[in-house]
N, C-alpha and C. Protein backbone atom coordinates (compact mmCIF):
# COMPACT_ATOMS: atom_id res chain seq x y z
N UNK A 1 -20.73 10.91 16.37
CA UNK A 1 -20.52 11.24 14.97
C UNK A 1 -20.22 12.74 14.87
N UNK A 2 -19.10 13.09 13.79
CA UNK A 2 -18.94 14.07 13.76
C UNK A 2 -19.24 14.90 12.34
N UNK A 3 -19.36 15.69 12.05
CA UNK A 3 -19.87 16.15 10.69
C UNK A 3 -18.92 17.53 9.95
N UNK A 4 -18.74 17.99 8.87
CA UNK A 4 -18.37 18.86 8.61
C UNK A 4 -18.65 19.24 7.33
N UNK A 5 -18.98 20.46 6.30
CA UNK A 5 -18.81 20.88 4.97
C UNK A 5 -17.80 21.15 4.39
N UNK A 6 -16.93 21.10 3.70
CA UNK A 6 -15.83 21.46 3.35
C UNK A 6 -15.85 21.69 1.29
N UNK A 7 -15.29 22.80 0.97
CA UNK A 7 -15.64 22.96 -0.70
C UNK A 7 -14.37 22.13 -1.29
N UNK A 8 -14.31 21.28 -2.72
CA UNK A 8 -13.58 21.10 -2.98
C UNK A 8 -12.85 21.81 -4.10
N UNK A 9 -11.57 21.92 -3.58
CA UNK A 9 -10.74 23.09 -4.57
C UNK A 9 -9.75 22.65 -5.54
N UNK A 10 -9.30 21.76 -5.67
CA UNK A 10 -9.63 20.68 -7.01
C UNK A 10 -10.09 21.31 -8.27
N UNK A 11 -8.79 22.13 -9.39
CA UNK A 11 -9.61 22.41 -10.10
C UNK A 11 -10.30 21.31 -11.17
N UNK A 12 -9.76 20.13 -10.97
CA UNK A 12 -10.38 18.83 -12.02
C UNK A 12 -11.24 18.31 -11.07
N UNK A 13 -12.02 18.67 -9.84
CA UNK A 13 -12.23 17.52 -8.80
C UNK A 13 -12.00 17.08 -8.10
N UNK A 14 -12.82 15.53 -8.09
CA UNK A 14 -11.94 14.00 -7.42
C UNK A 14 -11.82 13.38 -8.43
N UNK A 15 -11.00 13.49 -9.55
CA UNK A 15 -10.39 12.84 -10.60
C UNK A 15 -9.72 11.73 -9.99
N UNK A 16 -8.81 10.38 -10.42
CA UNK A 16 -8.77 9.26 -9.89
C UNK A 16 -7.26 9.84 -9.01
N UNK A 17 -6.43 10.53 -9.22
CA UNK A 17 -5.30 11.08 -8.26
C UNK A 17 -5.78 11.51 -6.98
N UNK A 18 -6.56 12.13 -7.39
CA UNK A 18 -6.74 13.22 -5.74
C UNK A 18 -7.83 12.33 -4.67
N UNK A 19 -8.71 11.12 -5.51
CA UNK A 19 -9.75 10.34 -4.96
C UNK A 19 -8.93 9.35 -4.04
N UNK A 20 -7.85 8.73 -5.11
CA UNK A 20 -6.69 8.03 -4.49
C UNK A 20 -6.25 8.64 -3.07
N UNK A 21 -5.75 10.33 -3.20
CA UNK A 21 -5.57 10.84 -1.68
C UNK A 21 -5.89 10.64 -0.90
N UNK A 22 -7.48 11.13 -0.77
CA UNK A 22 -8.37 10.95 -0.36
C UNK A 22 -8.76 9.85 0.65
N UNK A 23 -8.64 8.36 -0.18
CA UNK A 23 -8.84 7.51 0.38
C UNK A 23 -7.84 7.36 1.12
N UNK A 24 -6.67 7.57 0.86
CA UNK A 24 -5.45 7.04 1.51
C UNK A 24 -5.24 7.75 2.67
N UNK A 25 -5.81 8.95 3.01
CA UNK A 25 -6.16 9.79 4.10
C UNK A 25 -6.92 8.91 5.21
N UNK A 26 -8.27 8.73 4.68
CA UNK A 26 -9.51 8.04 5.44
C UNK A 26 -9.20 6.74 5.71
N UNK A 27 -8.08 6.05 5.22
CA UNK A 27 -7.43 4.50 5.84
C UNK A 27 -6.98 4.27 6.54
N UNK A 28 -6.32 5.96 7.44
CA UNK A 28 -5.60 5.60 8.57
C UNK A 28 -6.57 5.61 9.88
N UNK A 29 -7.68 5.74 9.51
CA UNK A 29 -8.50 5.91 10.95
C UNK A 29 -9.45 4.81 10.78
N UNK A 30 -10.12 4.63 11.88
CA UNK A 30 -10.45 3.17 12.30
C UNK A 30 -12.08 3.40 11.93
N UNK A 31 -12.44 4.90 12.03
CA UNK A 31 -13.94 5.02 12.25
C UNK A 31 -14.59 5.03 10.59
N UNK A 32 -15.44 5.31 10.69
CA UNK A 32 -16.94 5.27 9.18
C UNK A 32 -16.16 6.65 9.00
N UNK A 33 -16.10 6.43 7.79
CA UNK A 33 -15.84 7.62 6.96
C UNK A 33 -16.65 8.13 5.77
N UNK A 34 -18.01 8.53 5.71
CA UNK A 34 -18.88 8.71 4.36
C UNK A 34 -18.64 10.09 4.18
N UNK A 35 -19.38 10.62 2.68
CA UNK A 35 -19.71 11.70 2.44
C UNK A 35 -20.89 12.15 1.46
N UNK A 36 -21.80 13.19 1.93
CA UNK A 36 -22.35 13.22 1.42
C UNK A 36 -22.44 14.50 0.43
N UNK A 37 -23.13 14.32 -1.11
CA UNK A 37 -23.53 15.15 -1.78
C UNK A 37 -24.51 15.58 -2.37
N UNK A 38 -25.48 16.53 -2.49
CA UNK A 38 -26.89 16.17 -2.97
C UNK A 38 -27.05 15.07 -2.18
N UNK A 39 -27.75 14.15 -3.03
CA UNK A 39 -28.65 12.55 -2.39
C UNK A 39 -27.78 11.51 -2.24
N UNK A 40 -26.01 11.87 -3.05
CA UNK A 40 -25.89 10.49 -2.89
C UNK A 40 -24.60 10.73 -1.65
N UNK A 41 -24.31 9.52 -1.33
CA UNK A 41 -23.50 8.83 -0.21
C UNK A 41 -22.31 8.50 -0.58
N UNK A 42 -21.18 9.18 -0.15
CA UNK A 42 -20.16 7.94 -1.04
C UNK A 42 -19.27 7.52 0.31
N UNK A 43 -18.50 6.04 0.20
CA UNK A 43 -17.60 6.01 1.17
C UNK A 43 -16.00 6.34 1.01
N UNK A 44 -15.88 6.96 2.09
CA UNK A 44 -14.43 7.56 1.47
C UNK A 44 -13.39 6.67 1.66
N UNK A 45 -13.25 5.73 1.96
CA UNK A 45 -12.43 4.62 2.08
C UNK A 45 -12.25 3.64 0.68
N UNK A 46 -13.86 4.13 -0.56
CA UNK A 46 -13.45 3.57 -1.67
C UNK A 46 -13.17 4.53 -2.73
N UNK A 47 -12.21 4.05 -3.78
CA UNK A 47 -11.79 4.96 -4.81
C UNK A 47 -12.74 5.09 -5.64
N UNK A 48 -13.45 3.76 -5.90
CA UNK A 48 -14.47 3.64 -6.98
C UNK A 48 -15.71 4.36 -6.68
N UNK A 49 -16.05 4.59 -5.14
CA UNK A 49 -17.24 5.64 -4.40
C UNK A 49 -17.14 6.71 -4.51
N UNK A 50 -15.87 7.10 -4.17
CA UNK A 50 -15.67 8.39 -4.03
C UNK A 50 -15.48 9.04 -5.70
N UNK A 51 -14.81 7.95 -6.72
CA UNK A 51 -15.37 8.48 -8.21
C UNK A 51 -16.66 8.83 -8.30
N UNK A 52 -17.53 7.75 -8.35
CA UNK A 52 -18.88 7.80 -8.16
C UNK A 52 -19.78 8.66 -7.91
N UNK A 53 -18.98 9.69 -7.36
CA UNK A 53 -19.99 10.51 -6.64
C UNK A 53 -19.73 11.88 -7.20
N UNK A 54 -18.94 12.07 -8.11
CA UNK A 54 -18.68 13.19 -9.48
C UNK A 54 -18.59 14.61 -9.07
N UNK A 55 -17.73 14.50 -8.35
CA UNK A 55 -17.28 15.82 -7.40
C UNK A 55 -16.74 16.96 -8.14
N UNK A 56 -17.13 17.78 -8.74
CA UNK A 56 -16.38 19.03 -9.57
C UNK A 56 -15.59 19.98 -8.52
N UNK A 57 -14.82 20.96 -9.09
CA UNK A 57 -14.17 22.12 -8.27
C UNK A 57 -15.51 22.71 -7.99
N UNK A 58 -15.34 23.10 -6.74
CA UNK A 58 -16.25 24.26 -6.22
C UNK A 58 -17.16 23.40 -5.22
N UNK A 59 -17.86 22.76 -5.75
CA UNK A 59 -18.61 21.74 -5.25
C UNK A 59 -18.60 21.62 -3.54
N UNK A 60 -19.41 21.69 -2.46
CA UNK A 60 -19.53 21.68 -1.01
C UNK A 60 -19.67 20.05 -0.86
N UNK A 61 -18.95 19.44 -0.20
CA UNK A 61 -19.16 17.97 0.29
C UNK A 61 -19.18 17.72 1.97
N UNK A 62 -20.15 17.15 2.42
CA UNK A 62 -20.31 16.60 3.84
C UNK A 62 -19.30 15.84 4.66
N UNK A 63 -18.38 15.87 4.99
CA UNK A 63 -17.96 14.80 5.47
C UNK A 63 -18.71 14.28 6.81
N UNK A 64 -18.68 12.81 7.37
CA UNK A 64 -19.36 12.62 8.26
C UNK A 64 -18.33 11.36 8.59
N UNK A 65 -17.83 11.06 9.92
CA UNK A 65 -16.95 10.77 10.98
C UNK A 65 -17.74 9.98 11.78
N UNK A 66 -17.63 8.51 12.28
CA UNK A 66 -18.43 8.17 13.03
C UNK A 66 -17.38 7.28 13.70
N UNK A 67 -16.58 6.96 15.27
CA UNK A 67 -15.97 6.29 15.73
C UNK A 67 -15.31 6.59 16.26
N UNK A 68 -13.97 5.68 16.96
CA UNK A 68 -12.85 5.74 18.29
C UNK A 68 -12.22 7.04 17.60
N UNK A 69 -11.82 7.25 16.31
CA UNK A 69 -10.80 8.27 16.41
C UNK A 69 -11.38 9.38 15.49
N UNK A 70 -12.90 9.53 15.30
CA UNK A 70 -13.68 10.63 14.58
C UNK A 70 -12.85 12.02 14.31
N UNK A 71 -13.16 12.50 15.82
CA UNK A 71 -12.35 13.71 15.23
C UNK A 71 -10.98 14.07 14.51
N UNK A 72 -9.70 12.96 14.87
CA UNK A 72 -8.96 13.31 14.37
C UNK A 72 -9.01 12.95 12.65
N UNK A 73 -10.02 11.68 12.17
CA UNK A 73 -9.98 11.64 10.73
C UNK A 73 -10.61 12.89 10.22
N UNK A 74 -11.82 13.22 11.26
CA UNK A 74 -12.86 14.36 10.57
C UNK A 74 -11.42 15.46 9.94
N UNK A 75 -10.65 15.84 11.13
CA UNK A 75 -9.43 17.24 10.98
C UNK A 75 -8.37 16.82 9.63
N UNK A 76 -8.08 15.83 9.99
CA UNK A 76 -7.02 15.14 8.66
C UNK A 76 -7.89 15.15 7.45
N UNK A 77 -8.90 14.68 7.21
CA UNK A 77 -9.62 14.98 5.89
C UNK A 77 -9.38 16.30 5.36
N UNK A 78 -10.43 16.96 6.61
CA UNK A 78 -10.65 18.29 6.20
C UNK A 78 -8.97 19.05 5.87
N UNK A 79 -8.44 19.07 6.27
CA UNK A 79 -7.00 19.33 5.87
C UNK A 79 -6.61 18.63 4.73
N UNK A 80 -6.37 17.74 4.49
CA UNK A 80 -5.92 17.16 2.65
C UNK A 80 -7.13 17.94 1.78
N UNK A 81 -8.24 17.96 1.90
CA UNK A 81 -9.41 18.19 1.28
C UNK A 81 -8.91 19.91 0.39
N UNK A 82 -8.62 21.01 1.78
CA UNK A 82 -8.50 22.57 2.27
C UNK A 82 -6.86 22.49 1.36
N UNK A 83 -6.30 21.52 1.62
CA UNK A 83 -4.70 21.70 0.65
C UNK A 83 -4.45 21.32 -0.69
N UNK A 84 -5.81 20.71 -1.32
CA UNK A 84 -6.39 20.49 -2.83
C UNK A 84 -5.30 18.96 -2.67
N UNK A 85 -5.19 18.03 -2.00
CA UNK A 85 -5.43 16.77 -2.20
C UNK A 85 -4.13 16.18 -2.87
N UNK A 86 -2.61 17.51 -2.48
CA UNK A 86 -1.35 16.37 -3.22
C UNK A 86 -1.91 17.21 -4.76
N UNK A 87 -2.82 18.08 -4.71
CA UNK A 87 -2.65 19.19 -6.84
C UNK A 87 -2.17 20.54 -6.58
């Protein structure tokens, strides 16, 4: 498992566009893709989770990578995440 913090720069967030990214990022890799914030968990593979989990600009989020191709989803996240997500 691999782990990382990354801030989101998003000045609306993960509003339903950039959550959409997001996911569509974390679909190409085979491994667990969660994240965490405060207490809660979201999976980044769902749109409705990753709403869920009420991500503002600024905001620090966990990503956490678990599987055959970890690191490269962990780097591809963190990159859409660092390029504000297609805003």
């Amino acid at each position: 498992m691999v782990t990382k913090k990354v801030a989101i720069v998003n000045p609306t967030g993960l509003h339903l566009r950039p959550a959409g990214n997001l996911c569509k990022v974390a679909m190409n890799y085979k491994s667990h893709i969660n994240f965490s914030y405060g207490d809660n968990t979201a999976n980044a593979k769902s749109v409705l989770s990753v709403l869920g989990a009420c991500i503002k600009c600024g905001d620090e989020i966990e990503l956490k990578c678990d599987g055959p191709d970890e690191e490269e989803a962990l780097a591809a996240l963190v990159e859409a995440i660092e390029s504000g997500l297609g805003e």
